[in-house]
N, C-alpha and C. Protein backbone atom coordinates (compact mmCIF):
# COMPACT_ATOMS: atom_id res chain seq x y z
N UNK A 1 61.07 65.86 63.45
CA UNK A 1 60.91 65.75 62.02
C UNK A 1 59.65 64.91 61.77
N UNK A 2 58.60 65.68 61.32
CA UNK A 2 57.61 64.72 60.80
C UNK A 2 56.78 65.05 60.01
N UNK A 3 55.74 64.28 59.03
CA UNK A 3 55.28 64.55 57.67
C UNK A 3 53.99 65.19 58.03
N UNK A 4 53.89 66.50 57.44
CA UNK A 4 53.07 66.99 57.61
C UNK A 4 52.06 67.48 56.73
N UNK A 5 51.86 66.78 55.48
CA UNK A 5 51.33 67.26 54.23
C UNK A 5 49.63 66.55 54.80
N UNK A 6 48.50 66.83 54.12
CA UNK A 6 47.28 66.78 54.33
C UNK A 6 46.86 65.66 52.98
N UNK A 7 46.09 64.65 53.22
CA UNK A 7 45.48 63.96 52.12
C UNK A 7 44.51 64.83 51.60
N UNK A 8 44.68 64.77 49.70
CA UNK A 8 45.34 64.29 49.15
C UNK A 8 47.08 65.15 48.77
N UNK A 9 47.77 64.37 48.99
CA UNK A 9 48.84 64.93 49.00
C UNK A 9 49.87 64.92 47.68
N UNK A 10 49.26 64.33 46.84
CA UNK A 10 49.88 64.39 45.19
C UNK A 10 51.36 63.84 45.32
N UNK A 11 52.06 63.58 44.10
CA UNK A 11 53.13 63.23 43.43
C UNK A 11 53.43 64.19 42.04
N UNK A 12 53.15 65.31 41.69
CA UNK A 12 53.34 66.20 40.27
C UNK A 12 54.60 66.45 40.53
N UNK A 13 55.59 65.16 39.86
CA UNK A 13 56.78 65.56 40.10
C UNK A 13 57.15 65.15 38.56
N UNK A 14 58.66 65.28 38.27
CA UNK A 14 59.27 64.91 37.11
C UNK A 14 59.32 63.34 36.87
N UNK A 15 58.82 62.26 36.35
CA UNK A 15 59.25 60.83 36.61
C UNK A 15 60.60 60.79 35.91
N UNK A 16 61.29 59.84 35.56
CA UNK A 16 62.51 59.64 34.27
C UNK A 16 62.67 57.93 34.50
N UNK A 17 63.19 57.52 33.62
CA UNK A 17 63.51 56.35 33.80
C UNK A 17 64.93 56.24 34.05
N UNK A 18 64.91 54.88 34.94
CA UNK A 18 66.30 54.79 36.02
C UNK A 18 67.38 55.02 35.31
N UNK A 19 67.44 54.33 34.08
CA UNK A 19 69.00 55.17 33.34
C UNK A 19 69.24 55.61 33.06
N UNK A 20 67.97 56.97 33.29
CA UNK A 20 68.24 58.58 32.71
C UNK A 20 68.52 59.57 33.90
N UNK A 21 68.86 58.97 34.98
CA UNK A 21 68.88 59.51 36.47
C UNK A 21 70.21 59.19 36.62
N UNK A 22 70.86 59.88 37.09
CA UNK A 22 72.39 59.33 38.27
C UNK A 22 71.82 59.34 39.61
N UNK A 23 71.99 58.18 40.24
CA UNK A 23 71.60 57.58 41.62
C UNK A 23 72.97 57.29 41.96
N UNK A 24 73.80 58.21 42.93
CA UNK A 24 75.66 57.90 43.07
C UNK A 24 75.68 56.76 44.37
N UNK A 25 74.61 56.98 44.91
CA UNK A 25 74.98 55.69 45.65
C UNK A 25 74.03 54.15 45.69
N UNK A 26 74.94 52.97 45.78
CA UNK A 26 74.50 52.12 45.48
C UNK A 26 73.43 51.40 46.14
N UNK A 27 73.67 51.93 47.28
CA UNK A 27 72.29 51.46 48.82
C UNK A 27 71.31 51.89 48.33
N UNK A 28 71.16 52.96 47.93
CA UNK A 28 69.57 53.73 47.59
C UNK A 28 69.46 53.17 46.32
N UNK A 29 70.37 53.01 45.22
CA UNK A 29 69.89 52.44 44.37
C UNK A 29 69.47 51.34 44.27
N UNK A 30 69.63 50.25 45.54
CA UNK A 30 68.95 49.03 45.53
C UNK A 30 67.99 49.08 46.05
N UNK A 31 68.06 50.33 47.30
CA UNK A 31 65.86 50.63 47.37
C UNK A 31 64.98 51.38 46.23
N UNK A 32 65.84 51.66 45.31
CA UNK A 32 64.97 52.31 44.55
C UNK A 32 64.40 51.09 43.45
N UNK A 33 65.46 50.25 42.87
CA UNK A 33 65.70 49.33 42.31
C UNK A 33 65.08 47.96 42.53
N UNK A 34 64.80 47.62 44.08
CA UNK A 34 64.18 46.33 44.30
C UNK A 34 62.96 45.95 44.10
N UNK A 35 62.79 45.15 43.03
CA UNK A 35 61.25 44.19 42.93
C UNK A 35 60.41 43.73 44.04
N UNK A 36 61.25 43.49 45.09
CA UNK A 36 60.37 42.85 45.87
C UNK A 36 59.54 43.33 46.62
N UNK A 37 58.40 43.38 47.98
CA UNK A 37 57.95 43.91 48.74
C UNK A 37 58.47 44.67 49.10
N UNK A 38 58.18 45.95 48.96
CA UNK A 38 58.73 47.19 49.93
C UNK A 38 58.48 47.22 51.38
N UNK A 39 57.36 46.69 51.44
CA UNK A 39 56.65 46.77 53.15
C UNK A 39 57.48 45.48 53.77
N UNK A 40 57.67 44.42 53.06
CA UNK A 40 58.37 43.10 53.86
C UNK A 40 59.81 43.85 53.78
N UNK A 41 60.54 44.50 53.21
CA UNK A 41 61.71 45.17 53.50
C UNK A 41 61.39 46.26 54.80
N UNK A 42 60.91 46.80 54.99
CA UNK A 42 60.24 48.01 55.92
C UNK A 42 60.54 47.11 56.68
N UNK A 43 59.20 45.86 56.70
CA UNK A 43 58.99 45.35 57.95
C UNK A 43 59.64 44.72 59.19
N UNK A 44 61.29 44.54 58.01
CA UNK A 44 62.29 43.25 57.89
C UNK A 44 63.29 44.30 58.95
N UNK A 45 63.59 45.55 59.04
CA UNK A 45 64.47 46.44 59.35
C UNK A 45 63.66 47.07 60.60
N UNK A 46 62.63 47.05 60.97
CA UNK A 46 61.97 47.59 62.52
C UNK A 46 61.30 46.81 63.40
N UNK A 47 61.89 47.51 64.22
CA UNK A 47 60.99 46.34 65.47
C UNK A 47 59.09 46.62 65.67
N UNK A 48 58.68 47.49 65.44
CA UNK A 48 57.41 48.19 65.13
C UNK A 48 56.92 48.68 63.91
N UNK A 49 56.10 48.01 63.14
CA UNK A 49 55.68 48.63 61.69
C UNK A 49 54.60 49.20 62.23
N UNK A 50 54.00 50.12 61.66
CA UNK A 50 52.74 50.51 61.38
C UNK A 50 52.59 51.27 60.14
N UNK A 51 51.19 50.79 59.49
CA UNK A 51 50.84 51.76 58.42
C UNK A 51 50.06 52.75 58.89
N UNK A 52 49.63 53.93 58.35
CA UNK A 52 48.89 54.77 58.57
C UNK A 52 48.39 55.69 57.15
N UNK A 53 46.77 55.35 57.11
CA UNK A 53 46.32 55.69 55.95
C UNK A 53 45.82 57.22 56.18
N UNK A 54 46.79 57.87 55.02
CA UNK A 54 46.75 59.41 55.16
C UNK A 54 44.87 59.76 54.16
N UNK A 55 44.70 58.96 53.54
CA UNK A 55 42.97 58.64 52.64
C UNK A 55 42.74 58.20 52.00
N UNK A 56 42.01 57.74 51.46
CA UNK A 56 41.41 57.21 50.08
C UNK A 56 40.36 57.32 49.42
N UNK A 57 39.87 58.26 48.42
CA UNK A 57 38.46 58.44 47.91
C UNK A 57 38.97 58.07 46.18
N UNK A 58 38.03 58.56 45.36
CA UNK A 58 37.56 58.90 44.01
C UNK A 58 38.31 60.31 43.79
N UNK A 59 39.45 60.32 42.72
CA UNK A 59 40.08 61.59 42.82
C UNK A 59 40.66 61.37 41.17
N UNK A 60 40.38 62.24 40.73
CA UNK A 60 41.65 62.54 39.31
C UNK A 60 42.83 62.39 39.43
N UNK A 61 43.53 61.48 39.04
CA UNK A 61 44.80 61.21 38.70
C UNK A 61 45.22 62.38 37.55
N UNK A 62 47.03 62.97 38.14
CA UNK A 62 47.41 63.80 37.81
C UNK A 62 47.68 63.03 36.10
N UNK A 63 48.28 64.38 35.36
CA UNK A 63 48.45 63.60 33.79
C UNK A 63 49.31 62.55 33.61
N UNK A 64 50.12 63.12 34.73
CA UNK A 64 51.59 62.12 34.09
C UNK A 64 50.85 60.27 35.10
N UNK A 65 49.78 60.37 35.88
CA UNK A 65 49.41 59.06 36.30
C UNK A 65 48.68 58.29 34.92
N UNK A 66 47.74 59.61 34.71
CA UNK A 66 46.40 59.17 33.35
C UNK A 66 46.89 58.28 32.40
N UNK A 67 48.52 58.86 31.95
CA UNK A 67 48.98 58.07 30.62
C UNK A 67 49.56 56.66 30.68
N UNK A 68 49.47 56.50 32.10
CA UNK A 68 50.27 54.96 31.73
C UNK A 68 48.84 54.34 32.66
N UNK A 69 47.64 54.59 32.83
CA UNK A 69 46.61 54.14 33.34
C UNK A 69 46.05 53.41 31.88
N UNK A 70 45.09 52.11 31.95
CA UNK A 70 44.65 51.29 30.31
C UNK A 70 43.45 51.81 30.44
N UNK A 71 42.61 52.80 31.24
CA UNK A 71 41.56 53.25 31.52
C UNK A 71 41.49 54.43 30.10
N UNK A 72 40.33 54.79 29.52
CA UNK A 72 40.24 55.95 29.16
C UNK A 72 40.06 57.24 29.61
N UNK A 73 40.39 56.91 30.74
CA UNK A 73 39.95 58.28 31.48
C UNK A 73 38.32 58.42 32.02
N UNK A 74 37.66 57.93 31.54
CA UNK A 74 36.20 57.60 31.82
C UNK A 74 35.99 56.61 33.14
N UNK A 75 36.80 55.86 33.29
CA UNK A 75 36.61 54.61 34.61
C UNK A 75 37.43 55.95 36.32
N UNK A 76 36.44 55.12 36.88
CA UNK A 76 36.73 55.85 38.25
C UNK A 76 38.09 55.92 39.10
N UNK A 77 38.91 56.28 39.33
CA UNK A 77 40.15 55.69 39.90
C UNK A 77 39.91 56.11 41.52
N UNK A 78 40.28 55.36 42.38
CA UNK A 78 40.86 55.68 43.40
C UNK A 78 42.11 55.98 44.09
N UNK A 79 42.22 57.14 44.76
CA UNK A 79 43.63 57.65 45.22
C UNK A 79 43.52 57.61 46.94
N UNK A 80 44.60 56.33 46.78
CA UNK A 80 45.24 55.84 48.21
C UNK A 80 46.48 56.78 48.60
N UNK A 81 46.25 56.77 49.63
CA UNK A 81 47.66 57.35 49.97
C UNK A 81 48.46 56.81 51.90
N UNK A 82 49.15 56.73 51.80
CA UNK A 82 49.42 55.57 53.14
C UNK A 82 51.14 56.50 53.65
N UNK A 83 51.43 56.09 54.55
CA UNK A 83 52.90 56.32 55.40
C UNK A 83 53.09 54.86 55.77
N UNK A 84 54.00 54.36 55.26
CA UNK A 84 54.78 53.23 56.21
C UNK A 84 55.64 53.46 57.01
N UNK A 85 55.46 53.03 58.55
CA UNK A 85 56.22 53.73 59.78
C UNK A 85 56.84 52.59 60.11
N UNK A 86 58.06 52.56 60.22
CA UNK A 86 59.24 51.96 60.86
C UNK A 86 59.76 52.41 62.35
N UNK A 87 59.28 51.78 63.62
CA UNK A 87 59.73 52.27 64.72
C UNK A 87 59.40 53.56 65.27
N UNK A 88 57.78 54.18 64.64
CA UNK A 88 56.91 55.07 64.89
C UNK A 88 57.38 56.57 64.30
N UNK A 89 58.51 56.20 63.36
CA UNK A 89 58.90 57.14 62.12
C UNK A 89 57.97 56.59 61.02
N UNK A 90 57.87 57.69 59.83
CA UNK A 90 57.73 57.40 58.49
C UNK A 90 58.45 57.47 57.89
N UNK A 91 58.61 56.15 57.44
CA UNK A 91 59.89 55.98 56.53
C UNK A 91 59.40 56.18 55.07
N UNK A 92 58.11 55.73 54.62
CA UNK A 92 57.89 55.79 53.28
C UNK A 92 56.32 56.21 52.83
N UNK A 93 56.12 57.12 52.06
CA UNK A 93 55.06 57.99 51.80
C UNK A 93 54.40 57.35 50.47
N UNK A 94 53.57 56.30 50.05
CA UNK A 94 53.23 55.61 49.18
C UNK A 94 51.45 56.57 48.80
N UNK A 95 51.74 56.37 46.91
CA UNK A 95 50.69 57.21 46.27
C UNK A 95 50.31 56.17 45.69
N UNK A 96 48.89 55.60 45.33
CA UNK A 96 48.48 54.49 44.39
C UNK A 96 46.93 54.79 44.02
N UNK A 97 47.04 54.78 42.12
CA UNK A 97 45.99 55.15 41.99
C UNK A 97 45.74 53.49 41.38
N UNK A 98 44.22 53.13 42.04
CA UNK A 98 43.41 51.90 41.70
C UNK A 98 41.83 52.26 40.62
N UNK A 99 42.10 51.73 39.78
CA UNK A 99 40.37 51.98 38.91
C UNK A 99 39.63 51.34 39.91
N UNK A 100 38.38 51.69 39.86
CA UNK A 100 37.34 51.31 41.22
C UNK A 100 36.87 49.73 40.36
N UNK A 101 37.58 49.36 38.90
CA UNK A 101 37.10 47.74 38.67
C UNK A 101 38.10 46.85 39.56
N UNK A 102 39.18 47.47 39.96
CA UNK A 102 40.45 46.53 41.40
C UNK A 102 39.70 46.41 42.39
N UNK A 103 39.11 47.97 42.53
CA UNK A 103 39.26 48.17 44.25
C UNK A 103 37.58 46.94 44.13
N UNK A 104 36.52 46.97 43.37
CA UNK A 104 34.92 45.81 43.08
C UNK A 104 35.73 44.97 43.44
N UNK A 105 36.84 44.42 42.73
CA UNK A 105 36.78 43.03 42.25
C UNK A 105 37.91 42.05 43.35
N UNK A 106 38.76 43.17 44.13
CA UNK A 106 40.49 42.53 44.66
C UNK A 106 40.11 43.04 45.87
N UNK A 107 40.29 44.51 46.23
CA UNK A 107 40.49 45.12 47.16
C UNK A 107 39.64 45.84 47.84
N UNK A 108 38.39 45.28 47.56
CA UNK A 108 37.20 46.43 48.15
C UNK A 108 37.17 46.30 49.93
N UNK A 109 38.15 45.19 50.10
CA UNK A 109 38.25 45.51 52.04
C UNK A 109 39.37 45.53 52.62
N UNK A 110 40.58 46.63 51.83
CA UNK A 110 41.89 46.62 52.21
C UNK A 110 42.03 47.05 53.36
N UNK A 111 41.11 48.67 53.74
CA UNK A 111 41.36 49.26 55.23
C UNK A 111 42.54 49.44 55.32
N UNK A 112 43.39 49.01 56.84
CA UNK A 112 44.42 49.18 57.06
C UNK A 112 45.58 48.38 56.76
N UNK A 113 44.92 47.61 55.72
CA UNK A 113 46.28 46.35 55.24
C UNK A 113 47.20 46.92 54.28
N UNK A 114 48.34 46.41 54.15
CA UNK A 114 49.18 47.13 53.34
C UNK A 114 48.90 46.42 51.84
N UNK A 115 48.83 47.41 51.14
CA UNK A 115 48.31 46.96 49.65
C UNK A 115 49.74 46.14 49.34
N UNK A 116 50.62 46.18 49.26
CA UNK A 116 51.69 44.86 48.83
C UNK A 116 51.62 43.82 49.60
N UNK A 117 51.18 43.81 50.55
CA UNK A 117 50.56 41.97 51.22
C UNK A 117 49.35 41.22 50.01
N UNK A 118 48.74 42.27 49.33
CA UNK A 118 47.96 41.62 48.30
C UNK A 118 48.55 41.16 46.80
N UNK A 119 49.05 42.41 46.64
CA UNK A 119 49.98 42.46 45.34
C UNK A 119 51.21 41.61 44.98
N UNK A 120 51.64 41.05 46.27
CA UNK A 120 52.94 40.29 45.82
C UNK A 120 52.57 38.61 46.49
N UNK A 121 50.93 38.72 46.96
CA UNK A 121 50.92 37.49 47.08
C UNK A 121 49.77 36.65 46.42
N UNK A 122 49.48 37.25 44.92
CA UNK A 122 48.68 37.10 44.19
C UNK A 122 49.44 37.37 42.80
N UNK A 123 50.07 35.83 42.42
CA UNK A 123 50.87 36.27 41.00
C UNK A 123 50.01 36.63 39.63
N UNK A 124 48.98 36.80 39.65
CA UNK A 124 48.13 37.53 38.55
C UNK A 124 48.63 38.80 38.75
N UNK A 125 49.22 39.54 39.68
CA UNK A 125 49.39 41.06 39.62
C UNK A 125 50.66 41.16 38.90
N UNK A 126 50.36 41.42 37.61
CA UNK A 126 52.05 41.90 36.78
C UNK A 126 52.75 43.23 37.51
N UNK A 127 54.39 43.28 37.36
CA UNK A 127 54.68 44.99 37.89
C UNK A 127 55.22 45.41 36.62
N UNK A 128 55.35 46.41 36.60
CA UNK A 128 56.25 47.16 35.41
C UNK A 128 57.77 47.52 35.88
N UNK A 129 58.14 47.92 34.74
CA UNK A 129 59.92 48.53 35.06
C UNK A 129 59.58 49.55 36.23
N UNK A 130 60.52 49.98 36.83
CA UNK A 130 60.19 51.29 37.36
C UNK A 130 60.67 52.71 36.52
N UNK A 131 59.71 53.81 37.42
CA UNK A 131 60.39 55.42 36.64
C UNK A 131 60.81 55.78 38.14
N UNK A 132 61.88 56.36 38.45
CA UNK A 132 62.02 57.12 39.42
C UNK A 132 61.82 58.77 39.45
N UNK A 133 62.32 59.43 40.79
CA UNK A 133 61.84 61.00 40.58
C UNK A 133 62.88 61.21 42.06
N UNK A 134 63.06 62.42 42.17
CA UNK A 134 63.52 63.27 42.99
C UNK A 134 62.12 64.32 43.51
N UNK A 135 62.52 65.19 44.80
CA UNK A 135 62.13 66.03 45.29
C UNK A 135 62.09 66.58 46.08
N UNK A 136 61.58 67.64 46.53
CA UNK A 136 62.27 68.55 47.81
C UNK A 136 61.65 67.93 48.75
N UNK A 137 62.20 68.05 49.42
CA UNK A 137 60.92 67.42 51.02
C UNK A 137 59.84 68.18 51.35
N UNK A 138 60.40 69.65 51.20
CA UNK A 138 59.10 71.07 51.47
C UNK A 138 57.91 70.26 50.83
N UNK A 139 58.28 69.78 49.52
CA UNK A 139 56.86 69.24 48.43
C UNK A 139 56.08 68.08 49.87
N UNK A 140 56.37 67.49 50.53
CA UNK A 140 55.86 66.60 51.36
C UNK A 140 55.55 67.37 53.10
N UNK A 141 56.26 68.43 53.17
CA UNK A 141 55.52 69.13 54.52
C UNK A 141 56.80 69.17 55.29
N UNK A 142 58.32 68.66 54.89
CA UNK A 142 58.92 68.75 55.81
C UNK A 142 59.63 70.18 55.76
N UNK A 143 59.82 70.86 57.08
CA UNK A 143 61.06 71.69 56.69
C UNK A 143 62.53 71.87 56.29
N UNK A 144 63.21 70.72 56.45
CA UNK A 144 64.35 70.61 56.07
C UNK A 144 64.81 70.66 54.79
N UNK A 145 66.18 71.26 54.48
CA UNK A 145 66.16 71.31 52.66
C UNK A 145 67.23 69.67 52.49
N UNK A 146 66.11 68.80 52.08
CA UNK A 146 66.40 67.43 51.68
C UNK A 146 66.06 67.02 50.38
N UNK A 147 66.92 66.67 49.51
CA UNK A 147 66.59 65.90 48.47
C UNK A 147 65.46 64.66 48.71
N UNK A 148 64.65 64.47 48.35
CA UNK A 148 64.14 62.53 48.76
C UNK A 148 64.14 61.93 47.35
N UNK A 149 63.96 60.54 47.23
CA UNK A 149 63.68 59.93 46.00
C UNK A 149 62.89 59.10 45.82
N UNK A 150 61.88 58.83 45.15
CA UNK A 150 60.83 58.10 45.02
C UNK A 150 60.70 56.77 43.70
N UNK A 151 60.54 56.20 43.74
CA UNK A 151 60.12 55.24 42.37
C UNK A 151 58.76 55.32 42.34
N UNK A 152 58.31 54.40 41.33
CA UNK A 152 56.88 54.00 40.40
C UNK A 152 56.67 53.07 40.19
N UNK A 153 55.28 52.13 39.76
CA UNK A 153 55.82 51.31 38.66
C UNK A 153 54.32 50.98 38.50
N UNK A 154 53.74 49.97 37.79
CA UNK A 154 52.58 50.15 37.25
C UNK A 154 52.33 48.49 37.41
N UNK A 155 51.27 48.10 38.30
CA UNK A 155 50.79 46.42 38.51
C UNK A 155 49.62 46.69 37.39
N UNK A 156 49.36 45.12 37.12
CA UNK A 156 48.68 44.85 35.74
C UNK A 156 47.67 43.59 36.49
N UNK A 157 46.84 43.86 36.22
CA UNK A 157 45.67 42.77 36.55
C UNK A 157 44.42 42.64 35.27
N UNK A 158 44.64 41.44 34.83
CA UNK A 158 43.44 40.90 33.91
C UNK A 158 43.14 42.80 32.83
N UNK A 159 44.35 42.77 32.18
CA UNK A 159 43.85 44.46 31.23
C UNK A 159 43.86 45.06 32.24
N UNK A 160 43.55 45.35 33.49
CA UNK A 160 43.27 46.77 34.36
C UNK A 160 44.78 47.16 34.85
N UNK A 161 45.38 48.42 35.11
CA UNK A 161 46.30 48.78 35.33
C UNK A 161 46.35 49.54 36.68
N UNK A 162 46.83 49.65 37.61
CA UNK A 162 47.39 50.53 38.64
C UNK A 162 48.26 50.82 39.19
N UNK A 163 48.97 52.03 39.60
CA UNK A 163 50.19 52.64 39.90
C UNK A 163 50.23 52.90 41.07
N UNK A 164 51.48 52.60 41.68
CA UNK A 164 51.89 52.09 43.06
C UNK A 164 53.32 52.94 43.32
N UNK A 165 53.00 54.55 43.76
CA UNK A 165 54.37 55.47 43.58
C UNK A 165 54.66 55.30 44.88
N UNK A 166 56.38 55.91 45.67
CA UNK A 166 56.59 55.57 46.64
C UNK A 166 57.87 56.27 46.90
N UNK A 167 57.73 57.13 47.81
CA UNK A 167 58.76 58.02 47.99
C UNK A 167 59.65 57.68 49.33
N UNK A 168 61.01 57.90 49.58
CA UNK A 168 61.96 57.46 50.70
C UNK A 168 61.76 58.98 51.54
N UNK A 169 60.89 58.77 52.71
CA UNK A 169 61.42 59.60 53.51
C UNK A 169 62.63 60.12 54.06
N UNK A 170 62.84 61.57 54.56
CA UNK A 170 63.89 61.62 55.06
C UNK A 170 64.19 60.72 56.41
N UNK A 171 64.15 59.76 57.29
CA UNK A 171 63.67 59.24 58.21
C UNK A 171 63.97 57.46 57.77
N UNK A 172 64.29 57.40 56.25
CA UNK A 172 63.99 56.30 55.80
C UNK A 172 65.36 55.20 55.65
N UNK A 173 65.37 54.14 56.07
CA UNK A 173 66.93 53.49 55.62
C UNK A 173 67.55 53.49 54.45
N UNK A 174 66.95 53.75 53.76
CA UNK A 174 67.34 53.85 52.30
C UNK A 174 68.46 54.97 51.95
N UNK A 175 68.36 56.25 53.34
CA UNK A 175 69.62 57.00 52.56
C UNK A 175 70.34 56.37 53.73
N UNK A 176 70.51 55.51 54.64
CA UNK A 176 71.44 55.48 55.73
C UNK A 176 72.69 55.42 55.14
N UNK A 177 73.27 54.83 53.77
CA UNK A 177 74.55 54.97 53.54
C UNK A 177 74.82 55.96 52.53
N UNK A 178 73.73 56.69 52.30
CA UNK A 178 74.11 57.77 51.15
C UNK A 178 74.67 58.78 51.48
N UNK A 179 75.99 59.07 50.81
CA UNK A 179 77.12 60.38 50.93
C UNK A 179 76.48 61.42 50.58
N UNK A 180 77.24 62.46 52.12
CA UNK A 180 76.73 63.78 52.26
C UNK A 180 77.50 64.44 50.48
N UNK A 181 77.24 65.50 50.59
CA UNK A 181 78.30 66.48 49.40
C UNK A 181 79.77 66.40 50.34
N UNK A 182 79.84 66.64 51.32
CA UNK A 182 80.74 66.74 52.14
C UNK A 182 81.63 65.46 51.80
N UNK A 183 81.44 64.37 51.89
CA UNK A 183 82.01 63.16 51.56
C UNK A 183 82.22 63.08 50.62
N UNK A 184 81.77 63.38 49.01
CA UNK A 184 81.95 63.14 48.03
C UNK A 184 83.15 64.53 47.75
N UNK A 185 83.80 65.31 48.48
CA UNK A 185 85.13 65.97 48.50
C UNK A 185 86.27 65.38 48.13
C-alpha cells in the first residue's frame, strides 16, 4: 500500500464544518479535532519519522483555498505539499498554501523541515477553527476502496493568511480504533 499521486496533487474536495459532519468514532475525532502539533503527535507514536516533500512551487490555489486566503488573489501563493512517514509508512498527506510575503519573510529556508516545528513554535502564528472533508483514497493514488478524512484550518500571521490541509492516510493511527461497518452491526 503506498501513495502514489504526483505533485501537485490537490485537495478539490467538499470542506464542511466539524458539526456539520458525523465523525462516529471518537479516536479519529480527536485526530481530526486536535490543536496541537500534528507532526509532534506523528512523531510521538513512531520510532522513525520522516518527512518527504512531494513539491513546492508558485501554483493557483483551488477556489474553495482562494476564499478564506486575506490575499486578493493578486499576491503569489505557494503550494507545499509533504507526506509525514511514521515507521517508513505515510501516515499523513499535508496541502499548504503560503503567500510568497510568509514564505520572504518566515519560511524562505524550510526545505525539509516540517512546517509545524515553525508554526507552533512561534506564537504570532494564529490557527483557525477547523473544516474537515472526507474522500476516496483513489483521489490520492491508492487502490483500495477507503474512506480517508482530512481537516483544515487557516494560520494568521501579521494580516497574511495560510492554509495548512491534512489528510489521514490509510496507513495512519488515526483510524486504528475506527469501526469497520461490520462492527457497527
Amino acid at each position: 500500500m503506498s501513495f502514489n499521486a504526483s505533485f501537485p496533487v490537490g485537495l478539490a474536495v467538499n470542506w464542511q464544518r466539524p458539526e456539520d459532519i458525523s465523525v462516529y468514532d471518537a479516536y479519529l475525532k480527536n485526530w481530526l479535532l486536535d490543536t496541537g502539533s500534528l507532526t509532534e503527535r506523528v512523531q510521538s507514536l513512531c520510532h522513525r519519522f520522516s518527512l518527504q516533500v512531494l513539491g513546492q512551487a508558485v501554483g493557483k490555489p483551488h477556489d474553495n483555498e482562494l476564499s478564506l486566503l486575506t490575499g486578493n488573489g493578486d499576491v503569489p501563493y505557494h503550494v507545499r505539499e509533504i507526506l509525514l512517514c511514521g515507521n517508513d509508512e505515510p501516515w499523513v498527506f499535508a496541502r499548504s498554501i503560503i503567500p510568497q510575503t510568509i514564505i520572504d519573510a518566515e519560511l524562505s529556508n524550510l526545505g525539509n523541515e516540517p512546517l509545524g516545528k515553525r508554526l507552533f513554535n512561534d506564537s504570532r502564528f494564529r490557527r483557525s477553527n477547523f473544516d474537515v472533508c472526507t474522500l476516496h483514497a483513489s483521489q490520492l493514488g491508492y487502490q483500495q476502496a477507503q474512506t480517508l478524512w482530512g481537516r483544515r484550518s487557516v494560520f494568521t500571521l501579521e494580516g497574511q493568511s495560510m492554509i495548512v490541509a491534512e489528510v489521514f492516510l490509510p496507513q495512519s493511527p488515526a483510524y486504528t480504533h475506527v469501526f469497520t461497518n461490520e462492527s457497527l452491526v
